[in-house]
PDBML (XML) file of the C-alpha atoms, coordinates in Angstrom:
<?xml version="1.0" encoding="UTF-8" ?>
<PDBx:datablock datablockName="MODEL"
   xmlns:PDBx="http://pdbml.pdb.org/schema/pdbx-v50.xsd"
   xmlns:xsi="http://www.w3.org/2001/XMLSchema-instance"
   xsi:schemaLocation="http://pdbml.pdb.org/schema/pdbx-v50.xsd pdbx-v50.xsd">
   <PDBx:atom_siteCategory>
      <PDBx:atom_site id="1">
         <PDBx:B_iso_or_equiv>0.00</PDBx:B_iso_or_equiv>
         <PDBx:Cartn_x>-0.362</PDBx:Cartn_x>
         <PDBx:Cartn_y>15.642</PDBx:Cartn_y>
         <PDBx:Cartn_z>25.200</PDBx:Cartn_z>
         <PDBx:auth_asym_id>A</PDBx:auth_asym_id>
         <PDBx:auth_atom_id>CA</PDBx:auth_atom_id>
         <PDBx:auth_comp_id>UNK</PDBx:auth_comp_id>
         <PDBx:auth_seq_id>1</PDBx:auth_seq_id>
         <PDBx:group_PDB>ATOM</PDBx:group_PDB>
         <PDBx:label_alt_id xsi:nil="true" />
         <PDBx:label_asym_id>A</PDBx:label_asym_id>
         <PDBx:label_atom_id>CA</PDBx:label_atom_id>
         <PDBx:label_comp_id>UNK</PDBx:label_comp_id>
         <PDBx:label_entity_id>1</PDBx:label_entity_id>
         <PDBx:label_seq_id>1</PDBx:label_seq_id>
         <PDBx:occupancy>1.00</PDBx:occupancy>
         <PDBx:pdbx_PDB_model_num>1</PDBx:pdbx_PDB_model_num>
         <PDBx:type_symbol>C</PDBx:type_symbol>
      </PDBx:atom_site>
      <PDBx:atom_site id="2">
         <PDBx:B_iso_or_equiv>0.00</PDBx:B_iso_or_equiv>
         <PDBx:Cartn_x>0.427</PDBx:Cartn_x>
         <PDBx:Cartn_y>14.879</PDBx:Cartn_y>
         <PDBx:Cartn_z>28.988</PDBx:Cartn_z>
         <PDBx:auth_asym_id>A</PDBx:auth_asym_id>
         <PDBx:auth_atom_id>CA</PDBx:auth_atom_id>
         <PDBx:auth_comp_id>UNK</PDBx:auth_comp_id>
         <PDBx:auth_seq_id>2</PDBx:auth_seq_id>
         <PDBx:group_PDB>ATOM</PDBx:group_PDB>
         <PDBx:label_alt_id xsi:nil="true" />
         <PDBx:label_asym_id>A</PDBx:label_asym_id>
         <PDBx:label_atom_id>CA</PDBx:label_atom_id>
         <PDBx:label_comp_id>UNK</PDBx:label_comp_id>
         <PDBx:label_entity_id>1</PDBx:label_entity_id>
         <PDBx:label_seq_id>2</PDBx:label_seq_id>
         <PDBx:occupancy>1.00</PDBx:occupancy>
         <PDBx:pdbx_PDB_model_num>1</PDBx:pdbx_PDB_model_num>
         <PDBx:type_symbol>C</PDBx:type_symbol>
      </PDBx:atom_site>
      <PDBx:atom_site id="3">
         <PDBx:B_iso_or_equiv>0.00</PDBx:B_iso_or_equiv>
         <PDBx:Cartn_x>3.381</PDBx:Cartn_x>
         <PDBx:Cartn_y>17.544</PDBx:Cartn_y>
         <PDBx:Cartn_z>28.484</PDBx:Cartn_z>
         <PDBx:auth_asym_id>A</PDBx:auth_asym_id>
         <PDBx:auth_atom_id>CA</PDBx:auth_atom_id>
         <PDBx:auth_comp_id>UNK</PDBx:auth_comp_id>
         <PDBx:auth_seq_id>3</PDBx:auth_seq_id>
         <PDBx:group_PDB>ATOM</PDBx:group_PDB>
         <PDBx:label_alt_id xsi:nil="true" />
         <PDBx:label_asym_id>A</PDBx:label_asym_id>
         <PDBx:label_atom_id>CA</PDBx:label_atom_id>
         <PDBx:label_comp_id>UNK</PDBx:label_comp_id>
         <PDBx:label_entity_id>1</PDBx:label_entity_id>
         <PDBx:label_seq_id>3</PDBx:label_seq_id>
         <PDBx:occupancy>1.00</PDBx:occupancy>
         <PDBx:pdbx_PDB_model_num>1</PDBx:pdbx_PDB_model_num>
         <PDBx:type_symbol>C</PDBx:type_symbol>
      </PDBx:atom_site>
      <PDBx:atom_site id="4">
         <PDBx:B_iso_or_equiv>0.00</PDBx:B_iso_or_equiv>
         <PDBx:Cartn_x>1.861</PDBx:Cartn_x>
         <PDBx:Cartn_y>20.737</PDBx:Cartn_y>
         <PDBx:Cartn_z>28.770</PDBx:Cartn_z>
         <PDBx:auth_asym_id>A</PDBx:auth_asym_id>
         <PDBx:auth_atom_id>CA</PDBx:auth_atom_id>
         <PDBx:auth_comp_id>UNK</PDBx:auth_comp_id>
         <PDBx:auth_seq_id>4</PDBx:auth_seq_id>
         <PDBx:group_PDB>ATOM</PDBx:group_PDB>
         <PDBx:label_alt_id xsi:nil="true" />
         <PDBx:label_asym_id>A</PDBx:label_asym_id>
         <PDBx:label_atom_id>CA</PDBx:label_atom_id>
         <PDBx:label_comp_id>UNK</PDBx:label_comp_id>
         <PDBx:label_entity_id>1</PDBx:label_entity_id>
         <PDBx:label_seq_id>4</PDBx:label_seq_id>
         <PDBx:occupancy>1.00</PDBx:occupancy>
         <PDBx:pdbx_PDB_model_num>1</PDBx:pdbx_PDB_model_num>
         <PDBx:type_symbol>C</PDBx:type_symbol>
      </PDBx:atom_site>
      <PDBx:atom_site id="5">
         <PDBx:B_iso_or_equiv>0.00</PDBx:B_iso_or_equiv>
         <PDBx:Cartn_x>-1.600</PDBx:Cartn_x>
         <PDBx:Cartn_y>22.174</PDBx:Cartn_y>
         <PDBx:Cartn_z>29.056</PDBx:Cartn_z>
         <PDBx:auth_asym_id>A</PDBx:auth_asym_id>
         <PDBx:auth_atom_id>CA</PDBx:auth_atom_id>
         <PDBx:auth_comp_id>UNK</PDBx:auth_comp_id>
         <PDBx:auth_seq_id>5</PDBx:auth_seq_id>
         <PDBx:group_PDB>ATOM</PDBx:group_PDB>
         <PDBx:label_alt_id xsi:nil="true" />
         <PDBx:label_asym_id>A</PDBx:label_asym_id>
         <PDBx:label_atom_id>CA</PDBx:label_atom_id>
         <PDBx:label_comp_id>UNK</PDBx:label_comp_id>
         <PDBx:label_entity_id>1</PDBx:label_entity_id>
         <PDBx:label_seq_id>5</PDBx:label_seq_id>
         <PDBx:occupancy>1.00</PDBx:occupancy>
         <PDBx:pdbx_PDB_model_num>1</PDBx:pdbx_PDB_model_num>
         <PDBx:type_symbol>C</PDBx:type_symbol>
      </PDBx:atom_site>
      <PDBx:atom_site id="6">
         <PDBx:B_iso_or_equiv>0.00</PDBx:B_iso_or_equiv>
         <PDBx:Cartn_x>-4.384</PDBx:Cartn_x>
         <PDBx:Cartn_y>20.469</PDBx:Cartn_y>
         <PDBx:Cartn_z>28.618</PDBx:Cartn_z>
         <PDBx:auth_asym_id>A</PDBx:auth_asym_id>
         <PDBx:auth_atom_id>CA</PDBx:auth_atom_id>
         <PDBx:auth_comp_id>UNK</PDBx:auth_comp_id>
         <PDBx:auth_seq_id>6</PDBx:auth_seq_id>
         <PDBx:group_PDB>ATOM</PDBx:group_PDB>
         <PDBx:label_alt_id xsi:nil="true" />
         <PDBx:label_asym_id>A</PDBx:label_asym_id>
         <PDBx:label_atom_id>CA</PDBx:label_atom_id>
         <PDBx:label_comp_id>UNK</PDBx:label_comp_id>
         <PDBx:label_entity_id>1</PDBx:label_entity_id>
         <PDBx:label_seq_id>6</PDBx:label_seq_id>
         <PDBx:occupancy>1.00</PDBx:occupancy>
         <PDBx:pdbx_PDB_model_num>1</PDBx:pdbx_PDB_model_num>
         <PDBx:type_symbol>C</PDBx:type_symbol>
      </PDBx:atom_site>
      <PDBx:atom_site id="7">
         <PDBx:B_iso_or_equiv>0.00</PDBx:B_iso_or_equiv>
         <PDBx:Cartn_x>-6.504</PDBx:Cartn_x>
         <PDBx:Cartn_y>21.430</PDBx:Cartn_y>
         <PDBx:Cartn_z>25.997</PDBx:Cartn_z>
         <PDBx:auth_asym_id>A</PDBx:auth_asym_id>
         <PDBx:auth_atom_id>CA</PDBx:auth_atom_id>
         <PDBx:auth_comp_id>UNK</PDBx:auth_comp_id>
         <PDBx:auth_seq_id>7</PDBx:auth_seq_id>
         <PDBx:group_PDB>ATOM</PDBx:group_PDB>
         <PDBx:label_alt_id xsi:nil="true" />
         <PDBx:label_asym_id>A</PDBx:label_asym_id>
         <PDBx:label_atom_id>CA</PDBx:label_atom_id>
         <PDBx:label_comp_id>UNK</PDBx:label_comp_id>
         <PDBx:label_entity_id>1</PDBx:label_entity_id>
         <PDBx:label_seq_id>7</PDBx:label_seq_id>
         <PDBx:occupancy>1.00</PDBx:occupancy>
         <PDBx:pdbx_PDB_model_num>1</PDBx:pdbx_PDB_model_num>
         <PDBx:type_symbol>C</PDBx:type_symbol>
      </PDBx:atom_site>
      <PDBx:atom_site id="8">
         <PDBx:B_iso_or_equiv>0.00</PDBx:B_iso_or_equiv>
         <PDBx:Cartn_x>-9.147</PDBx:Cartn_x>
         <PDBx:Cartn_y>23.021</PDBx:Cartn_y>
         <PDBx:Cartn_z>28.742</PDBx:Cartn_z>
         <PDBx:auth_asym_id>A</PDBx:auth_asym_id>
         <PDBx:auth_atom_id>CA</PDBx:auth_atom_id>
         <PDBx:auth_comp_id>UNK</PDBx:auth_comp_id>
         <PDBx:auth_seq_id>8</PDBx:auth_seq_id>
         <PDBx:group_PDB>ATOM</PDBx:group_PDB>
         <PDBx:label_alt_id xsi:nil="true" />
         <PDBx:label_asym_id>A</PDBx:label_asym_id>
         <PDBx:label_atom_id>CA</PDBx:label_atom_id>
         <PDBx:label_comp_id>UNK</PDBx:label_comp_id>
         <PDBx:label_entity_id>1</PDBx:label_entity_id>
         <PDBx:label_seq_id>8</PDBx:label_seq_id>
         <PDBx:occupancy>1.00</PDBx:occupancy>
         <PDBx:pdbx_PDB_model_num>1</PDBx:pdbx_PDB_model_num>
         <PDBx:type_symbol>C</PDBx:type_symbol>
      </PDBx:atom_site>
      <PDBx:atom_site id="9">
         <PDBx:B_iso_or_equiv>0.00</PDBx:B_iso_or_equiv>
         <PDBx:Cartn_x>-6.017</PDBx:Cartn_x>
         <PDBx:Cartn_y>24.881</PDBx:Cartn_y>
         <PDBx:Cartn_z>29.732</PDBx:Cartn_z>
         <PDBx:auth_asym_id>A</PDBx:auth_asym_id>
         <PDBx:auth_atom_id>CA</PDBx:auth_atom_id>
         <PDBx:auth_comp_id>UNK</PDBx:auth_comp_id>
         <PDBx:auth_seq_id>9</PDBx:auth_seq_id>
         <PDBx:group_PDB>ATOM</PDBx:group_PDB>
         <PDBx:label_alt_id xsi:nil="true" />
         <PDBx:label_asym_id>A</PDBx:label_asym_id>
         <PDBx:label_atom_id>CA</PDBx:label_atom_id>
         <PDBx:label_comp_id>UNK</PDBx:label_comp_id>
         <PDBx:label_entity_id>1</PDBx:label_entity_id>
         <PDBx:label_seq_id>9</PDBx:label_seq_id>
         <PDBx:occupancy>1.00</PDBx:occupancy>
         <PDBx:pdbx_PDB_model_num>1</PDBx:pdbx_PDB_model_num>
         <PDBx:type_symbol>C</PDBx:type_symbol>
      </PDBx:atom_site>
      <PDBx:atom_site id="10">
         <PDBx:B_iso_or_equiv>0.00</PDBx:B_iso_or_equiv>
         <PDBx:Cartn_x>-4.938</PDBx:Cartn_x>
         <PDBx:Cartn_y>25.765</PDBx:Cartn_y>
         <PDBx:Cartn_z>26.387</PDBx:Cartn_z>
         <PDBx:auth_asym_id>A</PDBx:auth_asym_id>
         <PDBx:auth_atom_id>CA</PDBx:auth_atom_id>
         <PDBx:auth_comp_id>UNK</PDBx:auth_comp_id>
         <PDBx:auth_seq_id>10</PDBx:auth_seq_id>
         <PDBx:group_PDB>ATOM</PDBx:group_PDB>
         <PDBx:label_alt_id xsi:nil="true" />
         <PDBx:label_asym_id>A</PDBx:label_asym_id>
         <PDBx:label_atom_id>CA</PDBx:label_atom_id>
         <PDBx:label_comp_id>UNK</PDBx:label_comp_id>
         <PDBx:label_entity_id>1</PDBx:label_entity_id>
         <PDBx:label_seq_id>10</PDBx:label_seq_id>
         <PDBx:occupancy>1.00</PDBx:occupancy>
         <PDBx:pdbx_PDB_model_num>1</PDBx:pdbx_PDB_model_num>
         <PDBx:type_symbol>C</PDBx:type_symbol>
      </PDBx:atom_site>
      <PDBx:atom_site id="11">
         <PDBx:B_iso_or_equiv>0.00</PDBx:B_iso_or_equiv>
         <PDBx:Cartn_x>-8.405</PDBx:Cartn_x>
         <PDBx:Cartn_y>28.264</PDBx:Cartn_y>
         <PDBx:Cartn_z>26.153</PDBx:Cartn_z>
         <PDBx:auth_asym_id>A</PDBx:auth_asym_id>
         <PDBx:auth_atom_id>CA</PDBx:auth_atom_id>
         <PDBx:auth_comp_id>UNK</PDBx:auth_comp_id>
         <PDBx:auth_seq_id>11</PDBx:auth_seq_id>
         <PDBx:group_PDB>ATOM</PDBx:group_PDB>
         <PDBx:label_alt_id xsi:nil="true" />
         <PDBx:label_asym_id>A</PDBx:label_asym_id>
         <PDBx:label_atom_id>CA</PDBx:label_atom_id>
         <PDBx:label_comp_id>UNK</PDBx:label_comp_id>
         <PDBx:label_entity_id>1</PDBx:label_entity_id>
         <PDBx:label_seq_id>11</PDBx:label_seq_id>
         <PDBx:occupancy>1.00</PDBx:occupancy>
         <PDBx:pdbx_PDB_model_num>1</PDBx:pdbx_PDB_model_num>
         <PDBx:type_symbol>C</PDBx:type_symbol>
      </PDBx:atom_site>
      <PDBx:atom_site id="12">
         <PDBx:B_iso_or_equiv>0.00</PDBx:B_iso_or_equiv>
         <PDBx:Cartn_x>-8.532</PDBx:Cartn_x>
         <PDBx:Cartn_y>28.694</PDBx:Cartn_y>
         <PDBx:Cartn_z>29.917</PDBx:Cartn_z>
         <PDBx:auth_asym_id>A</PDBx:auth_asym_id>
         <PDBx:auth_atom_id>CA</PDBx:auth_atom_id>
         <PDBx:auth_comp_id>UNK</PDBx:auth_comp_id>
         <PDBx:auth_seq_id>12</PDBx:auth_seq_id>
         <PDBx:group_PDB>ATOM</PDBx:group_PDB>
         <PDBx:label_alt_id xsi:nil="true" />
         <PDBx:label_asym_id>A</PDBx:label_asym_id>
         <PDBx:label_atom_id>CA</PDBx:label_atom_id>
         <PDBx:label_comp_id>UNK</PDBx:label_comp_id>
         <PDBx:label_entity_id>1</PDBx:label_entity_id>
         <PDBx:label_seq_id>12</PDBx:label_seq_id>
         <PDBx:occupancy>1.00</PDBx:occupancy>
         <PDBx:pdbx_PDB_model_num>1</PDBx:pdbx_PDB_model_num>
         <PDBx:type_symbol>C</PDBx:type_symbol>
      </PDBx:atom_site>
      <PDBx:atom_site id="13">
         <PDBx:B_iso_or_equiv>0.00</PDBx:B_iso_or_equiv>
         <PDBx:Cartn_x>-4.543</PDBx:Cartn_x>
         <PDBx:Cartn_y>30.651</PDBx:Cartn_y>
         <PDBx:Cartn_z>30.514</PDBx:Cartn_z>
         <PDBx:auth_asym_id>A</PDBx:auth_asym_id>
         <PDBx:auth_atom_id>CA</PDBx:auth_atom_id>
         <PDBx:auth_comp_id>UNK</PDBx:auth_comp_id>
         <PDBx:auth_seq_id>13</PDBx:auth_seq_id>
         <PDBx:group_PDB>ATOM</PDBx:group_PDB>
         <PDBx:label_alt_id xsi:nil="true" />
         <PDBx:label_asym_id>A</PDBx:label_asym_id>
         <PDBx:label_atom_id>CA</PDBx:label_atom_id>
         <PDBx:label_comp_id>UNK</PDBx:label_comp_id>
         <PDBx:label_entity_id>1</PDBx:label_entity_id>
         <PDBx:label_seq_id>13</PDBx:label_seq_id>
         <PDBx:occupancy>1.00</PDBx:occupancy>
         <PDBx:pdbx_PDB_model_num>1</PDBx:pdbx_PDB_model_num>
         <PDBx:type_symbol>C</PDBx:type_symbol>
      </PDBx:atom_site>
      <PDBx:atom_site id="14">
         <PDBx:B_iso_or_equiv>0.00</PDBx:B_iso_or_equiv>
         <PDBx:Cartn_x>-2.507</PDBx:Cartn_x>
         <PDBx:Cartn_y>32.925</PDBx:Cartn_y>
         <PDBx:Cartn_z>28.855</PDBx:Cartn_z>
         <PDBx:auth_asym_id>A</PDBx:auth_asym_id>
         <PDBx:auth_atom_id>CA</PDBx:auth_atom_id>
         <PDBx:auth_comp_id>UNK</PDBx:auth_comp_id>
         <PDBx:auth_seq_id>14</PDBx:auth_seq_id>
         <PDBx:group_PDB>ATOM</PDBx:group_PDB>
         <PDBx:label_alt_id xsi:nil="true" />
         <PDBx:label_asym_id>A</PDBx:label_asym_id>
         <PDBx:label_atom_id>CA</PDBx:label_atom_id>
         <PDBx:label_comp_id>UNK</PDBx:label_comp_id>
         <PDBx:label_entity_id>1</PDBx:label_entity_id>
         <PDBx:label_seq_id>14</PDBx:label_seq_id>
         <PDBx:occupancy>1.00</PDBx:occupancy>
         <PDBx:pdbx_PDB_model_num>1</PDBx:pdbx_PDB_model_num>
         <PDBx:type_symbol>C</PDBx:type_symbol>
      </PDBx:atom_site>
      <PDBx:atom_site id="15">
         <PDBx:B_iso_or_equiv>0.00</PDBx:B_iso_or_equiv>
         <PDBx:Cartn_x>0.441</PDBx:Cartn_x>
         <PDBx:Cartn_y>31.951</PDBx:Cartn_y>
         <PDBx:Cartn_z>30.959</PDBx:Cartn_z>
         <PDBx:auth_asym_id>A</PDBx:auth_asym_id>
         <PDBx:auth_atom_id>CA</PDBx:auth_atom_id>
         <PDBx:auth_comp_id>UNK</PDBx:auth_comp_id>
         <PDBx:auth_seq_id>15</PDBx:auth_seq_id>
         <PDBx:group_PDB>ATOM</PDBx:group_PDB>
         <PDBx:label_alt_id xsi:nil="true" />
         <PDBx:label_asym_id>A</PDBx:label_asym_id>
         <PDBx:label_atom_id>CA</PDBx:label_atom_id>
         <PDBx:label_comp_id>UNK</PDBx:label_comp_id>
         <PDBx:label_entity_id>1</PDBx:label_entity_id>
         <PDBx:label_seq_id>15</PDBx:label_seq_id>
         <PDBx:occupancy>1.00</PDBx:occupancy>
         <PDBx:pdbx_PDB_model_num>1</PDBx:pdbx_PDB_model_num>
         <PDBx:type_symbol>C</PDBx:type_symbol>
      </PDBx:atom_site>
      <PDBx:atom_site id="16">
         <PDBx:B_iso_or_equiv>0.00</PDBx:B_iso_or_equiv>
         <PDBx:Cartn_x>1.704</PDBx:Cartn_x>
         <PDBx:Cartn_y>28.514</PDBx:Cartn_y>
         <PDBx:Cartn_z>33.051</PDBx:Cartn_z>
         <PDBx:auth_asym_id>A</PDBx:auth_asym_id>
         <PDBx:auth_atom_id>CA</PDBx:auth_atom_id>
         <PDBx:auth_comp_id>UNK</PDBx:auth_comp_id>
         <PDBx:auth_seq_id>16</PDBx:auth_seq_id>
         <PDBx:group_PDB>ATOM</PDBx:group_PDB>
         <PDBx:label_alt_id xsi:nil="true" />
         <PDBx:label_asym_id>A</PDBx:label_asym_id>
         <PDBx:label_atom_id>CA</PDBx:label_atom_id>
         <PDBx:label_comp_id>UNK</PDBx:label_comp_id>
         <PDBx:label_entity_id>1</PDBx:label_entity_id>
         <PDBx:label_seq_id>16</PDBx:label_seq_id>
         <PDBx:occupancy>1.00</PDBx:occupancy>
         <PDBx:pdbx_PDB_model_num>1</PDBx:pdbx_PDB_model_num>
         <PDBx:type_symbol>C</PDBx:type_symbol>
      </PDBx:atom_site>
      <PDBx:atom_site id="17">
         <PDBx:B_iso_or_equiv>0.00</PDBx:B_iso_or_equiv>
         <PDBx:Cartn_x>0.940</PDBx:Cartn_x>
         <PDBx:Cartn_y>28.168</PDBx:Cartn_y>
         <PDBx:Cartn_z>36.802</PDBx:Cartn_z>
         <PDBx:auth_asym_id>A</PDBx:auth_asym_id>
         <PDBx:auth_atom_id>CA</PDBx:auth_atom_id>
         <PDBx:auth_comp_id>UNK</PDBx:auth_comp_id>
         <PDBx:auth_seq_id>17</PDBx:auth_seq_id>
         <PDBx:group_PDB>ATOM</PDBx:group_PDB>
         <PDBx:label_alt_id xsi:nil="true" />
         <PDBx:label_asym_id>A</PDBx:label_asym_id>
         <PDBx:label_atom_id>CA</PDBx:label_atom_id>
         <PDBx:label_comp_id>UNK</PDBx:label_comp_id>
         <PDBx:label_entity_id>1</PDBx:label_entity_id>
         <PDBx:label_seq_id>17</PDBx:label_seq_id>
         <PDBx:occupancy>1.00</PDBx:occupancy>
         <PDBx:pdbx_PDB_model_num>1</PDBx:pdbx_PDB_model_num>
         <PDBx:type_symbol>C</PDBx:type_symbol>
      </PDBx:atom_site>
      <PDBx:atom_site id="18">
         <PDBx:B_iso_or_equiv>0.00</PDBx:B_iso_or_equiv>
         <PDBx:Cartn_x>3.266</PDBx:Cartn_x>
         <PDBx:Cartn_y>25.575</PDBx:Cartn_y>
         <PDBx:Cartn_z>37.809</PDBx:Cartn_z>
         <PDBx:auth_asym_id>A</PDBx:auth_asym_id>
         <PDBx:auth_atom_id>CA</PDBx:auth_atom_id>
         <PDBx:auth_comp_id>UNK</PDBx:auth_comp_id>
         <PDBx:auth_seq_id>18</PDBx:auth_seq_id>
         <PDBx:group_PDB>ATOM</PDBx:group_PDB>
         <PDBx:label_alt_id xsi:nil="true" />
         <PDBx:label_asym_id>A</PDBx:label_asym_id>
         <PDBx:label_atom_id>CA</PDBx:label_atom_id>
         <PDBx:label_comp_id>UNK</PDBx:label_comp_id>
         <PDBx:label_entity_id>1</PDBx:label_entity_id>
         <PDBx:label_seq_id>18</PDBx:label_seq_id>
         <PDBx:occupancy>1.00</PDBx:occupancy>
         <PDBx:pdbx_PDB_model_num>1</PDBx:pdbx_PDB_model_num>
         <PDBx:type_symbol>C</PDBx:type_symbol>
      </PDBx:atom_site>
      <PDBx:atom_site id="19">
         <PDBx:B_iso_or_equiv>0.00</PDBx:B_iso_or_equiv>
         <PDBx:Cartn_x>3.875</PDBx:Cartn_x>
         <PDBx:Cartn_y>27.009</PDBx:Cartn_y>
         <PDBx:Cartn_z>41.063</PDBx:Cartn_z>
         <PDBx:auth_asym_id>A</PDBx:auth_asym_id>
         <PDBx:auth_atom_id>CA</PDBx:auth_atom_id>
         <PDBx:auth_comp_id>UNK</PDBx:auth_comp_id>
         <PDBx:auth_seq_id>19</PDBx:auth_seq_id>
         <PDBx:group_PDB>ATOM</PDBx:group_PDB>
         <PDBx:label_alt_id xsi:nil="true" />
         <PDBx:label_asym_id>A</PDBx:label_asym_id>
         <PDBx:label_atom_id>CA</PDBx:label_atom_id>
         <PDBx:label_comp_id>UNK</PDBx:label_comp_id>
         <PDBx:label_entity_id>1</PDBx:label_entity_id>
         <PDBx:label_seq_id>19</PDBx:label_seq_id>
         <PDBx:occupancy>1.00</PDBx:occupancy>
         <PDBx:pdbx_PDB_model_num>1</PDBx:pdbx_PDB_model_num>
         <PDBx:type_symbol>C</PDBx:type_symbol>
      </PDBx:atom_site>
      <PDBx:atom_site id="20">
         <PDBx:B_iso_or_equiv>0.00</PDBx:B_iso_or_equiv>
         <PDBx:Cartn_x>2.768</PDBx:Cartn_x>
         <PDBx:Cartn_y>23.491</PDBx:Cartn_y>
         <PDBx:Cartn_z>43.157</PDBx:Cartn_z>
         <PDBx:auth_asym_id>A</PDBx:auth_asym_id>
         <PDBx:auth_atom_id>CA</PDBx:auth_atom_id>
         <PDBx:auth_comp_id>UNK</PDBx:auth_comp_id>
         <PDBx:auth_seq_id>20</PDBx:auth_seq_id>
         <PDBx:group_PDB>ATOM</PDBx:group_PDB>
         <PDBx:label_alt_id xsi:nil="true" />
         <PDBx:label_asym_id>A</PDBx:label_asym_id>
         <PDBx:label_atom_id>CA</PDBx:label_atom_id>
         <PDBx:label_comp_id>UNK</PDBx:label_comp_id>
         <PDBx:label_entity_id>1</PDBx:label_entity_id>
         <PDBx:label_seq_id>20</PDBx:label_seq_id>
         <PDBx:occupancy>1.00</PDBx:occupancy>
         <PDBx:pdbx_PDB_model_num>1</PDBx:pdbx_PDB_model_num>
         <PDBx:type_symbol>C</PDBx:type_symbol>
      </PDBx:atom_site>
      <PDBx:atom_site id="21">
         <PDBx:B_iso_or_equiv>0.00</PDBx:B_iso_or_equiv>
         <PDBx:Cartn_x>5.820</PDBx:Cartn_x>
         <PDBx:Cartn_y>21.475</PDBx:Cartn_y>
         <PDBx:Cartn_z>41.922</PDBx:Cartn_z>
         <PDBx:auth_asym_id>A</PDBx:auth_asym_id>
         <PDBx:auth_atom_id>CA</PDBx:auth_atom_id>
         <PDBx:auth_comp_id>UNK</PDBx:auth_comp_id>
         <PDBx:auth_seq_id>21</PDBx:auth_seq_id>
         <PDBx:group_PDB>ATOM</PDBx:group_PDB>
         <PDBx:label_alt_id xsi:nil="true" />
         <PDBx:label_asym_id>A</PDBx:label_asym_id>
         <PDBx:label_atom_id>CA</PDBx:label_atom_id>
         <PDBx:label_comp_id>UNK</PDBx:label_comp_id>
         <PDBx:label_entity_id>1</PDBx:label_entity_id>
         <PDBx:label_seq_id>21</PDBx:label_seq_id>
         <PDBx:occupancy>1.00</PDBx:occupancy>
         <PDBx:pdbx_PDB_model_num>1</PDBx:pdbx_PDB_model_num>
         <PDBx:type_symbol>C</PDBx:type_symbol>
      </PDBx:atom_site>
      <PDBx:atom_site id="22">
         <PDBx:B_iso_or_equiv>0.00</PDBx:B_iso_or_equiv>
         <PDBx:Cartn_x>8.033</PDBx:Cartn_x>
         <PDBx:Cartn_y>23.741</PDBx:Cartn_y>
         <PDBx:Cartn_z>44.032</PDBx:Cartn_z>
         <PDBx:auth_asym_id>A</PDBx:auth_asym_id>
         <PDBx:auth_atom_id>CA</PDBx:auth_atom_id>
         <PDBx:auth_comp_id>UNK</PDBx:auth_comp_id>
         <PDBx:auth_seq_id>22</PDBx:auth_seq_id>
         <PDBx:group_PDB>ATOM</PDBx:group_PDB>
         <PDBx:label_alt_id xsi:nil="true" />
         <PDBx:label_asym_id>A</PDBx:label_asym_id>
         <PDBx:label_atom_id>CA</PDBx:label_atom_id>
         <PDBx:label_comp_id>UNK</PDBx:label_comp_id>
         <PDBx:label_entity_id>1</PDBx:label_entity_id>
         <PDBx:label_seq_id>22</PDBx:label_seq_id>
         <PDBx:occupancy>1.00</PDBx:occupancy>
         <PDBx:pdbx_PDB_model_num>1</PDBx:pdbx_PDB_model_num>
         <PDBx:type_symbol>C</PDBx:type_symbol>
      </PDBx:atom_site>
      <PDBx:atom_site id="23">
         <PDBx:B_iso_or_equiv>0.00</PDBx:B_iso_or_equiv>
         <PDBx:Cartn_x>10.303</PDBx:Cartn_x>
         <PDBx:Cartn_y>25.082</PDBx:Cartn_y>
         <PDBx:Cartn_z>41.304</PDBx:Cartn_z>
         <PDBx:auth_asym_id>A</PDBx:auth_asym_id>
         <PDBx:auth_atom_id>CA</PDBx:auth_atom_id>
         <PDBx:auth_comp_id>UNK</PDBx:auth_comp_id>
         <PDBx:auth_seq_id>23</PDBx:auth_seq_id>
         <PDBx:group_PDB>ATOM</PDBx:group_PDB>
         <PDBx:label_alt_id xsi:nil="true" />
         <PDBx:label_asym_id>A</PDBx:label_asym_id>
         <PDBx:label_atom_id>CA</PDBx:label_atom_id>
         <PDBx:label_comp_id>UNK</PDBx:label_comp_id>
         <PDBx:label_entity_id>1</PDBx:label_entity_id>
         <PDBx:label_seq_id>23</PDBx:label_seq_id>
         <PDBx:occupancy>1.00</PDBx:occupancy>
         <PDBx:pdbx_PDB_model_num>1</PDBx:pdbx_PDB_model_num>
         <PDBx:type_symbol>C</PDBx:type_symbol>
      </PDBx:atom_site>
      <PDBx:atom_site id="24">
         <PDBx:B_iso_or_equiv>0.00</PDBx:B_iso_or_equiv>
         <PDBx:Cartn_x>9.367</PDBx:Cartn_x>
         <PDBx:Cartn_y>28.862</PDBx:Cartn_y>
         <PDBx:Cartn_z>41.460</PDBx:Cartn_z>
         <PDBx:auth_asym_id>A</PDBx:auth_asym_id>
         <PDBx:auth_atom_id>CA</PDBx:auth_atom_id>
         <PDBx:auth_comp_id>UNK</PDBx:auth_comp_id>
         <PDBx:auth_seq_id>24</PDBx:auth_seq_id>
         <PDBx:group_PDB>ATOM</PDBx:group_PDB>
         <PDBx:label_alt_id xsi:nil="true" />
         <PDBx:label_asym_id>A</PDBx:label_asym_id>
         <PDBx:label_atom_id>CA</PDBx:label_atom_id>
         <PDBx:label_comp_id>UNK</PDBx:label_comp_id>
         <PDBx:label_entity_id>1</PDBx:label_entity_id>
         <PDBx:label_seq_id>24</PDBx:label_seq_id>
         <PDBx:occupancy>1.00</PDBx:occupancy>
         <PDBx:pdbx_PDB_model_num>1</PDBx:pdbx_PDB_model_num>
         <PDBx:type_symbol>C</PDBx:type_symbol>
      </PDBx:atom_site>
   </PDBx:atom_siteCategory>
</PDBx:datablock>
């Protein structure tokens, strides 16, 4: 859903990379 990875994402990363919306 829009909450989490997409489902590209989902096969594409083992773990999040949410390092752009400046919360470390």
């Amino acid at each position: 859903c829009h909450d989490g990875f997409t489902l590209q994402d989902l096969v594409s990363y083992q773990r999040k990379h949410n390092e752009a919306n400046n919360e470390r």
